[in-house]
C-alpha atoms as a PDB file:
ATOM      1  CA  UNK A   1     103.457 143.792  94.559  1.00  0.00           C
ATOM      2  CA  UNK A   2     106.532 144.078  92.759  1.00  0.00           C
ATOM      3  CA  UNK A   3     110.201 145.258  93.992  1.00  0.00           C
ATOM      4  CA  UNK A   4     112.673 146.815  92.106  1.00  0.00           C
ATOM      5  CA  UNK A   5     115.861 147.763  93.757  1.00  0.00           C
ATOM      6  CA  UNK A   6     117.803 150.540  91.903  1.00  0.00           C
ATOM      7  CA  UNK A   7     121.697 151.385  93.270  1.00  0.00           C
ATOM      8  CA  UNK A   8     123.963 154.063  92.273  1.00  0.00           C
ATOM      9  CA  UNK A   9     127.341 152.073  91.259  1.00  0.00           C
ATOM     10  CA  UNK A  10     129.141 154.534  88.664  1.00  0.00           C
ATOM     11  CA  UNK A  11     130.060 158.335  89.299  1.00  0.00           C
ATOM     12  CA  UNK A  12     127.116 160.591  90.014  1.00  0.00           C
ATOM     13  CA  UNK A  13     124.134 159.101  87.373  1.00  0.00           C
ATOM     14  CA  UNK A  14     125.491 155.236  86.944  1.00  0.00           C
ATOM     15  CA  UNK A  15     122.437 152.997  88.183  1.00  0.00           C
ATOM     16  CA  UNK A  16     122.178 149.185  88.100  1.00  0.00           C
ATOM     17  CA  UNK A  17     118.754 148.446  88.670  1.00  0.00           C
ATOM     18  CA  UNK A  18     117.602 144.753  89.920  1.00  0.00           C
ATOM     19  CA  UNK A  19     114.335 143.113  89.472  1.00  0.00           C
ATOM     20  CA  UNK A  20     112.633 140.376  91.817  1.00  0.00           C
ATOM     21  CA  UNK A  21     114.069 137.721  89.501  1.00  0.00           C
ATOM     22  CA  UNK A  22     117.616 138.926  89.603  1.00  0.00           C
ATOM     23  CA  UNK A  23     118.003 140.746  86.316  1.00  0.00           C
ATOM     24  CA  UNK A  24     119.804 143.894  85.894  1.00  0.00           C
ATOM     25  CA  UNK A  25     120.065 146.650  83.577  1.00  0.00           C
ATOM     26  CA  UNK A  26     122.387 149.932  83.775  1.00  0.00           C
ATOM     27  CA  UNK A  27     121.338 153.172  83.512  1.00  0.00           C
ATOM     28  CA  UNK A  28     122.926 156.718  82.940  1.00  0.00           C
ATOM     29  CA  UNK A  29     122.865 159.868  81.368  1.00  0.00           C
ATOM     30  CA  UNK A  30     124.344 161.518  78.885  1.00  0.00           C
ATOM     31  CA  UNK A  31     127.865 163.031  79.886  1.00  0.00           C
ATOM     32  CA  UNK A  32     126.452 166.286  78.404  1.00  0.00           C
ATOM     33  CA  UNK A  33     124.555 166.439  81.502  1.00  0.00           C
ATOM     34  CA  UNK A  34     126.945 163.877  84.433  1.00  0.00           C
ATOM     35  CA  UNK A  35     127.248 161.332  82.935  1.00  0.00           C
ATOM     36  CA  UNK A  36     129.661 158.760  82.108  1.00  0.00           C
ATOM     37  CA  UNK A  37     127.884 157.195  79.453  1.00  0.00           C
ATOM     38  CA  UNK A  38     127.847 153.576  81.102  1.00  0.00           C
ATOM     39  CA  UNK A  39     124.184 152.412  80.534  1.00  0.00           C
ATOM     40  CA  UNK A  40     120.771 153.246  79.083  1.00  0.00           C
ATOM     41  CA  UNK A  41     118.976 156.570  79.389  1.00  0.00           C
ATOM     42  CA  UNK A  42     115.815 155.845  81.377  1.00  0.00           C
ATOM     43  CA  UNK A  43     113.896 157.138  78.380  1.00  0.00           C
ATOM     44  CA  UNK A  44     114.861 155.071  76.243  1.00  0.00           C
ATOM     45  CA  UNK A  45     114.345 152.156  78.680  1.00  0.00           C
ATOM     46  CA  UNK A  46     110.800 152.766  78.959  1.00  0.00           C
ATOM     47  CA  UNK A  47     111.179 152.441  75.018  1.00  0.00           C
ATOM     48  CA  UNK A  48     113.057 149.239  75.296  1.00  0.00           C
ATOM     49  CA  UNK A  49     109.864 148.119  77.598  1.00  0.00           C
ATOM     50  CA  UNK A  50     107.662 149.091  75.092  1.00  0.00           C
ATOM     51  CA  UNK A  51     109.123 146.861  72.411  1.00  0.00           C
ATOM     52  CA  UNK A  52     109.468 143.674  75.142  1.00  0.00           C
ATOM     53  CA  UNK A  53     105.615 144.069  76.021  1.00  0.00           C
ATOM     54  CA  UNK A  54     104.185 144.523  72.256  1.00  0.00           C
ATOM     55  CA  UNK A  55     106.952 141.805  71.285  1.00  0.00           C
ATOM     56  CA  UNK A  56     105.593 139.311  73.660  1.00  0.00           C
ATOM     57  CA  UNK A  57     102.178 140.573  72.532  1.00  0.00           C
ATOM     58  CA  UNK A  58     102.620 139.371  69.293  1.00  0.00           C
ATOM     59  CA  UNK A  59     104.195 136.643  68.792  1.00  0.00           C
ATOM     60  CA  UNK A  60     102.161 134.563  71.319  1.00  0.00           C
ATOM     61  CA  UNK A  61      98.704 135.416  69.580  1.00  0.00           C
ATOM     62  CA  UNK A  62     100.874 134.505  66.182  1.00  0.00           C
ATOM     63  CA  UNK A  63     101.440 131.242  67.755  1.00  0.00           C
ATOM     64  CA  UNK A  64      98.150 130.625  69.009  1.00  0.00           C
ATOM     65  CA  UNK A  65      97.289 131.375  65.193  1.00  0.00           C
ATOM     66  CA  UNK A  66      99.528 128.380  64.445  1.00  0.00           C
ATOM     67  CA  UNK A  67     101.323 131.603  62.314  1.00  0.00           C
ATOM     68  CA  UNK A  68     105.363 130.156  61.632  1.00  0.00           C
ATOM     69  CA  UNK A  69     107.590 133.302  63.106  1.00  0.00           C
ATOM     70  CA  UNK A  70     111.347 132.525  62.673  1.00  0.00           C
ATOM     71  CA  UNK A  71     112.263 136.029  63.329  1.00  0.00           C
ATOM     72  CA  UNK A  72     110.968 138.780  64.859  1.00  0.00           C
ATOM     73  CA  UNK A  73     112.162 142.457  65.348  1.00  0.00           C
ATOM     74  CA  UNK A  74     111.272 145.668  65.800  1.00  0.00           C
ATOM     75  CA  UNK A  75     112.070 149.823  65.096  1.00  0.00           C
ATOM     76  CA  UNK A  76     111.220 152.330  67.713  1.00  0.00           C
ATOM     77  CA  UNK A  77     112.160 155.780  66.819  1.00  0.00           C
ATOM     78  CA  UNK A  78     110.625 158.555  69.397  1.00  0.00           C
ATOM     79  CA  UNK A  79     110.555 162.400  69.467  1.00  0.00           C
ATOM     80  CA  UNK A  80     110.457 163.772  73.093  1.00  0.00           C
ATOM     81  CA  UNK A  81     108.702 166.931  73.982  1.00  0.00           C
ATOM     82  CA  UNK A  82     110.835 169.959  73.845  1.00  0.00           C
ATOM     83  CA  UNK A  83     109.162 172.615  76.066  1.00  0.00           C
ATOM     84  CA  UNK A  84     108.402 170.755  78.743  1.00  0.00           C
ATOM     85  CA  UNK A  85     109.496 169.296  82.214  1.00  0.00           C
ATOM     86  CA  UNK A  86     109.550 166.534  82.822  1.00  0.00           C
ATOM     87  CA  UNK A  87     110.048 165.875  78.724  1.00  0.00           C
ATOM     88  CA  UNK A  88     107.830 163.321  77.390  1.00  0.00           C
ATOM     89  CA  UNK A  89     107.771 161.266  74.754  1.00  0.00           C
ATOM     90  CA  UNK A  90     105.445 163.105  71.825  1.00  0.00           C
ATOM     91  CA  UNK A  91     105.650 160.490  69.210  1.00  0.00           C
ATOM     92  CA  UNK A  92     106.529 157.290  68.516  1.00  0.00           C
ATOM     93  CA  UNK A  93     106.918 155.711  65.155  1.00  0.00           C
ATOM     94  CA  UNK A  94     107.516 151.434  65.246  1.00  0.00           C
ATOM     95  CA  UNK A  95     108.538 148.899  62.192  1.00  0.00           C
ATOM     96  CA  UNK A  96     107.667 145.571  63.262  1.00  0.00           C
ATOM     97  CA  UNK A  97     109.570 143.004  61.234  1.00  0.00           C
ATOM     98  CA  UNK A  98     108.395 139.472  60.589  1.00  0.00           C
ATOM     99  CA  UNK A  99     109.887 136.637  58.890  1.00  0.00           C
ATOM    100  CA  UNK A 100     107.930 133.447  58.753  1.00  0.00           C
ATOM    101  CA  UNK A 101     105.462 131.655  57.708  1.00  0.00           C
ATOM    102  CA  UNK A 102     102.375 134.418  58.254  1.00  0.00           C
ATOM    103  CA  UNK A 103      99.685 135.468  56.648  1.00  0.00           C
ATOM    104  CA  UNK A 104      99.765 139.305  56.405  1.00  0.00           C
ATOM    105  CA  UNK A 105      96.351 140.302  57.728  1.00  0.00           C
ATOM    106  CA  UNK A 106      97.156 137.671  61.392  1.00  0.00           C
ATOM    107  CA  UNK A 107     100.105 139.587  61.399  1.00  0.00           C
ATOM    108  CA  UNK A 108      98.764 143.424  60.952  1.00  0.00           C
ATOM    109  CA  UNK A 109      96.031 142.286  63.616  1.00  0.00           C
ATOM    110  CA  UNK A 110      98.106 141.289  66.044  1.00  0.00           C
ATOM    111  CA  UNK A 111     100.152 144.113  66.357  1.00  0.00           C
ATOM    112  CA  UNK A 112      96.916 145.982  66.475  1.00  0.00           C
ATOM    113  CA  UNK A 113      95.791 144.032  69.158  1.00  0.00           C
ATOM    114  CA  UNK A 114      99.253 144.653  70.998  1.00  0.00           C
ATOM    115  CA  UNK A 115      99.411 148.179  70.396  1.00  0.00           C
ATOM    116  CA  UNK A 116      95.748 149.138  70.945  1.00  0.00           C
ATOM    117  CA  UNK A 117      94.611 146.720  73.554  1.00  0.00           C
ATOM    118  CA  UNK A 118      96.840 144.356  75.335  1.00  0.00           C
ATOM    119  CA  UNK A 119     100.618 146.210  75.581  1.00  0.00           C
ATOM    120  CA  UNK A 120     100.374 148.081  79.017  1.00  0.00           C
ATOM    121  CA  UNK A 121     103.584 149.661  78.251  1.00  0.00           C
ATOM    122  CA  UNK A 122     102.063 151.112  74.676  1.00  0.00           C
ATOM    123  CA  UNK A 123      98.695 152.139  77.124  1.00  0.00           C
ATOM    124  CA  UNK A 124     100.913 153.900  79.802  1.00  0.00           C
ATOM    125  CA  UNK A 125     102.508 155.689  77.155  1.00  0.00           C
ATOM    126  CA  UNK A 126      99.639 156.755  75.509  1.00  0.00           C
ATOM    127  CA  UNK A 127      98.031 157.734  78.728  1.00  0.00           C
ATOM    128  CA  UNK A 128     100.465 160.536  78.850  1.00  0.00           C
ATOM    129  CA  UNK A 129     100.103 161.699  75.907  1.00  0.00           C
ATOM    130  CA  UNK A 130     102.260 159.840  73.199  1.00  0.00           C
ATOM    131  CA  UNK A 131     101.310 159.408  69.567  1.00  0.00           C
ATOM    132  CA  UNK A 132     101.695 155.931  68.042  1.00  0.00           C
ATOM    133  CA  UNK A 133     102.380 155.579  63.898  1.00  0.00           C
ATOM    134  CA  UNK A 134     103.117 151.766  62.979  1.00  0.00           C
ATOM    135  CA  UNK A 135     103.645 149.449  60.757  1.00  0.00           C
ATOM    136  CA  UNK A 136     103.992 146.042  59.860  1.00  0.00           C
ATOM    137  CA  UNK A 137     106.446 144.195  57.062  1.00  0.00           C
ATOM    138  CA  UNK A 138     106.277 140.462  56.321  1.00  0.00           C
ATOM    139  CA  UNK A 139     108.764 138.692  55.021  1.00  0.00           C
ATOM    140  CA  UNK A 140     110.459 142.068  53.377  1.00  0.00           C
ATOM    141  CA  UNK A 141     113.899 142.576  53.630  1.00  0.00           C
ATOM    142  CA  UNK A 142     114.827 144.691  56.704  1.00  0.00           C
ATOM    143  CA  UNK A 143     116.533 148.246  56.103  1.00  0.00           C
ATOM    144  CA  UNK A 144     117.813 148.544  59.808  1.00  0.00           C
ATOM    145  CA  UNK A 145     121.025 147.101  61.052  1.00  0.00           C
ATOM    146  CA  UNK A 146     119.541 143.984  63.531  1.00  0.00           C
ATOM    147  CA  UNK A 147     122.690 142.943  66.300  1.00  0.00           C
END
């Protein structure tokens, strides 16, 4: 079993959650709705998960390839339901980015495999109802800021 401890340490909505390991992250909400604006939405956490999991995904069945990947980096951009509580997310659309030395096809399949069969974020997502577009770029230049 895993334990996550989650503490309210900013205003009303400021979070710092804390995983077995030690690792935090913050979490708010907008200050639209009580906010202060001092971490990430939840939301967009569970997006952040999402491009850990597929990220780890692919890049270790890359390297069992013997696939080169210097860099590695990915888009999420997601469209929550609008009608609905609790507001899910609808649809999902990810660039993965890969610079290296990797043949295209390795590449494509393993962020097939990710998305479609190993990612248990991408699964839990889809299990409530999310619809995945993707696609992959080799060596192209990028058209999103990176930090």
């Amino acid at each position: 079993m895993i334990e996550i401890n989650v503490n309210r340490i900013q205003g009303d909505c400021g979070f710092e959650a804390t995983d077995a390991n030690g690792h935090t992250i913050k979490m708010d909400t907008s200050p639209e709705t009580g906010g202060l604006n001092f971490g990430v939405r939840p939301m967009q956490v569970l997006l952040m998960g999402l491009g850990g999991c597929s990220g780890i995904d692919i890049v270790m069945i890359l390297k069992k390839q013997r696939q080169t990947v210097e860099h590695f980096s990915m888009k999420i951009e997601g469209e929550r339901q609008t009608v609905n509580e609790p507001s899910l997310w609808k649809n999902l659309k990810i660039v993965f980015h890969l610079k290296g030395i990797i043949d295209e096809e390795k590449a494509y399949r393993a962020c097939e495999l990710s998305m479609n069969k190993y990612c248990s974020v991408a699964e839990t997502l889809r299990l409530g109802g999310t619809k995945f577009t993707w696609e992959v770029k080799v060596n192209e230049p990028e058209t999103v800021a990176l930090k």
